[in-house]
N, C-alpha and C. Protein backbone atom coordinates (compact mmCIF):
# COMPACT_ATOMS: atom_id res chain seq x y z
N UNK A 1 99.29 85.90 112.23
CA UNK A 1 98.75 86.96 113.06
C UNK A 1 97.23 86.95 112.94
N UNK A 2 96.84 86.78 114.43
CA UNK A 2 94.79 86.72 113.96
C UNK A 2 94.79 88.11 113.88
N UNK A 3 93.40 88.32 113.12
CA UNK A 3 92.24 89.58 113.14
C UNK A 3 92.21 90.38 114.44
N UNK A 4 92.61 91.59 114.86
CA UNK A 4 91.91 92.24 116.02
C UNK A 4 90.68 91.81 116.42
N UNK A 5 89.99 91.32 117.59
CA UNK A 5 88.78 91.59 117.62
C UNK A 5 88.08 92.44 117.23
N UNK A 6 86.55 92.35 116.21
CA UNK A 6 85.94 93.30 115.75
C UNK A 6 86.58 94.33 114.84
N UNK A 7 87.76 93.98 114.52
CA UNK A 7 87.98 94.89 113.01
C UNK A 7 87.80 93.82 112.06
N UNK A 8 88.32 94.29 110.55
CA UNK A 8 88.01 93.41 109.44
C UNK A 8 89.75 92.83 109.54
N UNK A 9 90.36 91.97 108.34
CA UNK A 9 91.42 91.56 108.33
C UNK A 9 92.60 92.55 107.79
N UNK A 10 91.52 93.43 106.92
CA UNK A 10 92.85 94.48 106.08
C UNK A 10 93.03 95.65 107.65
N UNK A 11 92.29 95.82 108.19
CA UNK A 11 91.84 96.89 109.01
C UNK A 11 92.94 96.39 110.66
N UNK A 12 93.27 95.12 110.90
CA UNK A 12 94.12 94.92 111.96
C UNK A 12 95.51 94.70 111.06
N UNK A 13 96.20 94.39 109.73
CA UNK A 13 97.39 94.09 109.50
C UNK A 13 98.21 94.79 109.91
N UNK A 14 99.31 95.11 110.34
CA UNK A 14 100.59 95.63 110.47
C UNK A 14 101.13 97.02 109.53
N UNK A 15 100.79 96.46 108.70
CA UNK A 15 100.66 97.74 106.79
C UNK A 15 99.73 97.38 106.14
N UNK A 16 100.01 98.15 104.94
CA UNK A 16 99.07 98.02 104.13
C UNK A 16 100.05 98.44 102.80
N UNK A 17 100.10 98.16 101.62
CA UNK A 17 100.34 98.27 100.09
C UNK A 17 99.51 98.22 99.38
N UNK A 18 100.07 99.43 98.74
CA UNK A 18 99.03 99.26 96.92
C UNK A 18 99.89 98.71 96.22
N UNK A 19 99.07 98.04 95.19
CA UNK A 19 99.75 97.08 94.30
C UNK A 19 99.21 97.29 93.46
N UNK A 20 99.65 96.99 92.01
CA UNK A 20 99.10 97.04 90.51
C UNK A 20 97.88 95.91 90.00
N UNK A 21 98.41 94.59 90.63
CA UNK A 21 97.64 93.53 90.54
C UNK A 21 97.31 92.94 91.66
N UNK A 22 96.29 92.48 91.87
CA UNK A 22 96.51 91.25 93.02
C UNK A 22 96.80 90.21 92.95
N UNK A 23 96.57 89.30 91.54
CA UNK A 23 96.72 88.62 91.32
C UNK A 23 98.30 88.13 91.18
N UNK A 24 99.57 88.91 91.08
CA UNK A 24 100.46 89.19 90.83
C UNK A 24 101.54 89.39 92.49
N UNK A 25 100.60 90.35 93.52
CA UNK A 25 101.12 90.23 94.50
C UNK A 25 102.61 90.87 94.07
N UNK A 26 103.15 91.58 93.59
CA UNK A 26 104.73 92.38 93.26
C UNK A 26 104.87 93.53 93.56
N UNK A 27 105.81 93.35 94.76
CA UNK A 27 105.66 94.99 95.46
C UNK A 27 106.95 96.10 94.25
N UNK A 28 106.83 97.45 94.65
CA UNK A 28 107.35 98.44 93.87
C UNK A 28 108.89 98.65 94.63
N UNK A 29 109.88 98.93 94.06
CA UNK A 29 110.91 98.53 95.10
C UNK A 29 111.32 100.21 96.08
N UNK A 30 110.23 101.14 96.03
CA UNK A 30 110.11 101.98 97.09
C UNK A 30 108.93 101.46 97.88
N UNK A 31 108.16 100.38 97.62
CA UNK A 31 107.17 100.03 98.89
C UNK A 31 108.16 98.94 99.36
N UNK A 32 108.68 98.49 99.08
CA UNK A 32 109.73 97.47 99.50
C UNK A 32 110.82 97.98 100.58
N UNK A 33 111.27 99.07 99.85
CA UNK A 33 112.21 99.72 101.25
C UNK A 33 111.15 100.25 102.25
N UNK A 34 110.51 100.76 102.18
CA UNK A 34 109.38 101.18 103.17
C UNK A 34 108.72 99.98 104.11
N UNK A 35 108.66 99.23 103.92
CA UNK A 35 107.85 98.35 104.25
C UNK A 35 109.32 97.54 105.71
N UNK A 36 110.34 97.31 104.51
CA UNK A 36 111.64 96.66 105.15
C UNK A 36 112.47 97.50 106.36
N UNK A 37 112.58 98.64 105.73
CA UNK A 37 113.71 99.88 106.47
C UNK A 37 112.91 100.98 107.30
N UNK A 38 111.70 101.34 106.88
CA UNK A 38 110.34 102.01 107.79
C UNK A 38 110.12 101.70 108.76
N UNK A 39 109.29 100.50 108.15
CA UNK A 39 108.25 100.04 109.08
C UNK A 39 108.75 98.85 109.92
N UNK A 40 110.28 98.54 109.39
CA UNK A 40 110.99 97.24 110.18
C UNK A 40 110.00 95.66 110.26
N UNK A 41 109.22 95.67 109.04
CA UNK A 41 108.80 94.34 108.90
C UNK A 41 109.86 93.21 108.96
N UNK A 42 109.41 92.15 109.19
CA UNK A 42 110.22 90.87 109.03
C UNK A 42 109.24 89.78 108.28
N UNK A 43 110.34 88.48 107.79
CA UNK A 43 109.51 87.79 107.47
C UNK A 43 108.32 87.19 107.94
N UNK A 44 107.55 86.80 106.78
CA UNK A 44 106.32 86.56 107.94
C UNK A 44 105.52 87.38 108.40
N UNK A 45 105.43 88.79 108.54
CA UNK A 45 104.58 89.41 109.20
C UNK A 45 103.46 89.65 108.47
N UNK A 46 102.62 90.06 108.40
CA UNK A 46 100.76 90.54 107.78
C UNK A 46 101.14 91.76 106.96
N UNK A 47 100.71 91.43 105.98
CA UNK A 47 100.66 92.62 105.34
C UNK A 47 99.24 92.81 104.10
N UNK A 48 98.77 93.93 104.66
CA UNK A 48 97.33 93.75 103.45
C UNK A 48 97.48 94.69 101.79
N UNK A 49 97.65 94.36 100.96
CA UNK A 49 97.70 94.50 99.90
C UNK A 49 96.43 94.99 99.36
N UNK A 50 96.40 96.16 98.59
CA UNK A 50 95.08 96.13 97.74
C UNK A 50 95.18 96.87 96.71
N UNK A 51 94.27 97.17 95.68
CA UNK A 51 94.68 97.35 94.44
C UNK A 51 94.19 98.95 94.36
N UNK A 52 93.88 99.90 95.48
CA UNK A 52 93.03 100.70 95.30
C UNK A 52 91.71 101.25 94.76
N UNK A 53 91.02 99.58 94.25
CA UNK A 53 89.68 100.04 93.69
C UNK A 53 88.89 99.25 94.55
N UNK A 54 88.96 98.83 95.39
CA UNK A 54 88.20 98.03 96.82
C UNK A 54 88.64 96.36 96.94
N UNK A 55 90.06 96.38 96.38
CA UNK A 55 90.21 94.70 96.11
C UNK A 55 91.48 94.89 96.92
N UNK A 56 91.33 94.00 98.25
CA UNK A 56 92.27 93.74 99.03
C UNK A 56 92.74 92.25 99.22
N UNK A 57 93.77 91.62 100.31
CA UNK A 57 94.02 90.47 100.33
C UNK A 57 95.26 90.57 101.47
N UNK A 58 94.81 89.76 102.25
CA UNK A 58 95.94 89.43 103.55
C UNK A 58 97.05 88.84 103.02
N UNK A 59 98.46 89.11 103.26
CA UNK A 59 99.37 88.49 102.99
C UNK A 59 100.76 88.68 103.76
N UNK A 60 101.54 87.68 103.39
CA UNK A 60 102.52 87.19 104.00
C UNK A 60 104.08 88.26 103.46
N UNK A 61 104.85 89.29 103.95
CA UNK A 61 105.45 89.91 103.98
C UNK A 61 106.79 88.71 104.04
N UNK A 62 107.28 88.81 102.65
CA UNK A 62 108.83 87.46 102.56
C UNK A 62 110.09 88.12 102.38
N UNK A 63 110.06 89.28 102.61
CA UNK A 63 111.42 90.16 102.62
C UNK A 63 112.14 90.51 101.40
N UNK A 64 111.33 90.37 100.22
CA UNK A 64 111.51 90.30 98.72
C UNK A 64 110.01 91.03 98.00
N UNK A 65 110.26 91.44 96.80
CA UNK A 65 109.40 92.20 96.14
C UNK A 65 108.11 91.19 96.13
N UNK A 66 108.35 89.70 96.30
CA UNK A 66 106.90 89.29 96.29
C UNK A 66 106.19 88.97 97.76
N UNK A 67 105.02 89.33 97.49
CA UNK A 67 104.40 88.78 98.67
C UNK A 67 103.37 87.35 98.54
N UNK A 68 103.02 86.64 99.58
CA UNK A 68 102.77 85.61 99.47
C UNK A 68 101.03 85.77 100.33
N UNK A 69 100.31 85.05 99.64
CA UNK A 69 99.00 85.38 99.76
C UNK A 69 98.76 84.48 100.72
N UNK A 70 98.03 85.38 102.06
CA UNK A 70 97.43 83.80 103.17
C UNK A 70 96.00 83.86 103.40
N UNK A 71 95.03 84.47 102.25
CA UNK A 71 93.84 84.29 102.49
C UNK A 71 93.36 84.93 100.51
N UNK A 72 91.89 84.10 100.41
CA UNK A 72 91.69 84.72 99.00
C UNK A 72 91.41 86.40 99.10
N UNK A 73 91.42 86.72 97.74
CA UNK A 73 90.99 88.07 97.33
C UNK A 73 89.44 88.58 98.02
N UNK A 74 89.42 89.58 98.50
CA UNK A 74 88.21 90.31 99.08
C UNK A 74 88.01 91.87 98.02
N UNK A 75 86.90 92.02 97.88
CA UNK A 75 86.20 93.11 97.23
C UNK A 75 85.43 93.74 97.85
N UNK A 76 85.73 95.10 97.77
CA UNK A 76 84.47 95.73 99.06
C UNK A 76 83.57 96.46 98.37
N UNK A 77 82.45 96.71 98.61
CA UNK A 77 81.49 97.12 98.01
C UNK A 77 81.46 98.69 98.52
N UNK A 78 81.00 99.55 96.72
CA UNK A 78 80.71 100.93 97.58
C UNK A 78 79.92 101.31 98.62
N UNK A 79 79.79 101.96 99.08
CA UNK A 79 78.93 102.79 100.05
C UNK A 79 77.95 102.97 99.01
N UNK A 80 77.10 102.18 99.66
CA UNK A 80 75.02 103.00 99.81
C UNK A 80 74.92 104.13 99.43
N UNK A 81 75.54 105.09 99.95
CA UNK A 81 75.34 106.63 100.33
C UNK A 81 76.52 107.38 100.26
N UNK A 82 76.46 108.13 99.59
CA UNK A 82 77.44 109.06 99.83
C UNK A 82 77.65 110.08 101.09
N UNK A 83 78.75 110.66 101.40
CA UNK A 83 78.76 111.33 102.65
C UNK A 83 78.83 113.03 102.00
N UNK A 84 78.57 113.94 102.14
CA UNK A 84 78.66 114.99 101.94
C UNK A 84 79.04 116.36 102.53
N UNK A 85 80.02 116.91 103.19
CA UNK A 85 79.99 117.89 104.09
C UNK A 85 80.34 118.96 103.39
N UNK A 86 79.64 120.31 103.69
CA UNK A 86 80.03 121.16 103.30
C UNK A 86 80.11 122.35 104.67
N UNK A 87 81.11 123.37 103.99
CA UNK A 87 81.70 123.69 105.35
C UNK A 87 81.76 125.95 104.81
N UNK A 88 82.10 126.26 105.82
CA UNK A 88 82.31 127.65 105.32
C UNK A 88 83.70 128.10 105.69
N UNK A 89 84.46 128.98 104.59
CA UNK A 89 85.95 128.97 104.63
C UNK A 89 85.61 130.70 105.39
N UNK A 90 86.27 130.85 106.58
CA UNK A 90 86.26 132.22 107.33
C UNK A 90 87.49 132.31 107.45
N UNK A 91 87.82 133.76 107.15
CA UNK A 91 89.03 134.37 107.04
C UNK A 91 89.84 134.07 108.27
N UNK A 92 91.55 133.06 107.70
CA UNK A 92 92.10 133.33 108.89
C UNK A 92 91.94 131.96 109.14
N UNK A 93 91.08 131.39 109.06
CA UNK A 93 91.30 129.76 109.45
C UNK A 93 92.15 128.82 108.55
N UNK A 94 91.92 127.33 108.67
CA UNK A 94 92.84 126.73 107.60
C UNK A 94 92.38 125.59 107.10
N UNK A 95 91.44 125.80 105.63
CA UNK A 95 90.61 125.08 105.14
C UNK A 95 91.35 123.70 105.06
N UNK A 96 92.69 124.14 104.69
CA UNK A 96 93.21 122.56 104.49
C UNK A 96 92.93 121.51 105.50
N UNK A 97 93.73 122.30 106.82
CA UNK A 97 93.40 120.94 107.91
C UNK A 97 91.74 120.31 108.39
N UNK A 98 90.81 121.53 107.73
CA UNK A 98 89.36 120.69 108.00
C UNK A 98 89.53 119.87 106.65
N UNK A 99 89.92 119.71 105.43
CA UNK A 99 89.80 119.00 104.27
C UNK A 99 90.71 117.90 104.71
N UNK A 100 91.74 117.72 105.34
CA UNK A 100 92.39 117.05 105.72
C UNK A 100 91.70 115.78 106.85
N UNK A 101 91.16 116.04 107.70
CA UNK A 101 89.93 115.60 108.89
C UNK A 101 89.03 115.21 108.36
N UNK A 102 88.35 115.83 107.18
CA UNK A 102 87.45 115.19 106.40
C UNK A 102 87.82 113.89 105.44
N UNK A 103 88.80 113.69 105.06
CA UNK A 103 89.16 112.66 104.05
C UNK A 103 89.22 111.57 104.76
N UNK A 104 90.17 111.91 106.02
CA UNK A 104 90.56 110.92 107.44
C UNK A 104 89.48 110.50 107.17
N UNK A 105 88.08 111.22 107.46
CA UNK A 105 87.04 110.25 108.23
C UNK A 105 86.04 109.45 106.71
N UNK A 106 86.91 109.92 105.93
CA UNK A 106 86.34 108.57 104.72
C UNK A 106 84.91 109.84 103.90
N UNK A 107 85.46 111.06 104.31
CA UNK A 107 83.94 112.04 103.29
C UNK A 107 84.34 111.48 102.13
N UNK A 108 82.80 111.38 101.46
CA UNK A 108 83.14 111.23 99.67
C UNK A 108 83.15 112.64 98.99
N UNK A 109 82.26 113.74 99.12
CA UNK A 109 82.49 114.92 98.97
C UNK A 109 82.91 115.97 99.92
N UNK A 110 83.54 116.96 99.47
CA UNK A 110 83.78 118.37 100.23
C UNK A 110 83.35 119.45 99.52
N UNK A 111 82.08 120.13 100.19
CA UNK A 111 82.00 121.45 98.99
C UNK A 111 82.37 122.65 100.58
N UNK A 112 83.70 123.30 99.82
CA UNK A 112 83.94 124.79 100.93
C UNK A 112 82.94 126.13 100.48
N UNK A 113 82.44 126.75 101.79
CA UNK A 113 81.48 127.77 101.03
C UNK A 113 82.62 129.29 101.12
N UNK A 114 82.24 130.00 100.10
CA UNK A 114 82.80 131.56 100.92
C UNK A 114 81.91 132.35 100.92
């Protein structure tokens, strides 16, 4: 499966998994049903793996707890800058779903005012 135009490779796959290692590539056998019975992968399909600390890797979805690597390990670098929004909580609204919208869009902080 190529890259979307103009996204990155983890950013067009099919899914995505966290994994313990990368090096290891061994899915958890609830990302395994998810992945199989969910998301109706088949063999072969893209799947991007990453370790949750910015270490990802394209790979090959084999219908078994391992996955098979089709490109090396990638590391992403933090953000420059942090993002910061802070917001004011008014009675009656619902802070969650703006905290919710905020995470979506990748904020590194949330400060709510009252």
């Amino acid at each position: 499966m190529e890259p979307q135009e103009g996204l990155t490779p983890w950013r067009s796959a099919s899914a995505q998994v966290l994994v313990s290692n990368l090096d290891s590539l061994e899915l958890e056998p609830d990302d395994l049903h998810h992945l199989q019975r969910v998301l109706r992968l088949r063999e072969g399909d893209e799947v991007c793996a990453t370790n949750g600390q910015g270490g990802w890797q394209s790979c090959a979805f084999l219908g078994t707890q391992q996955l098979e690597p089709l490109a090396e390990q990638h590391q992403e670098l933090p953000p420059k800058y942090l993002v910061t929004v802070g917001f004011a909580v008014v009675k009656g609204e619902r802070p969650e779903l703006i905290v919710q919208k905020l995470t979506e869009l990748g904020v590194d902080q949330i400060w709510p005012f009252t």
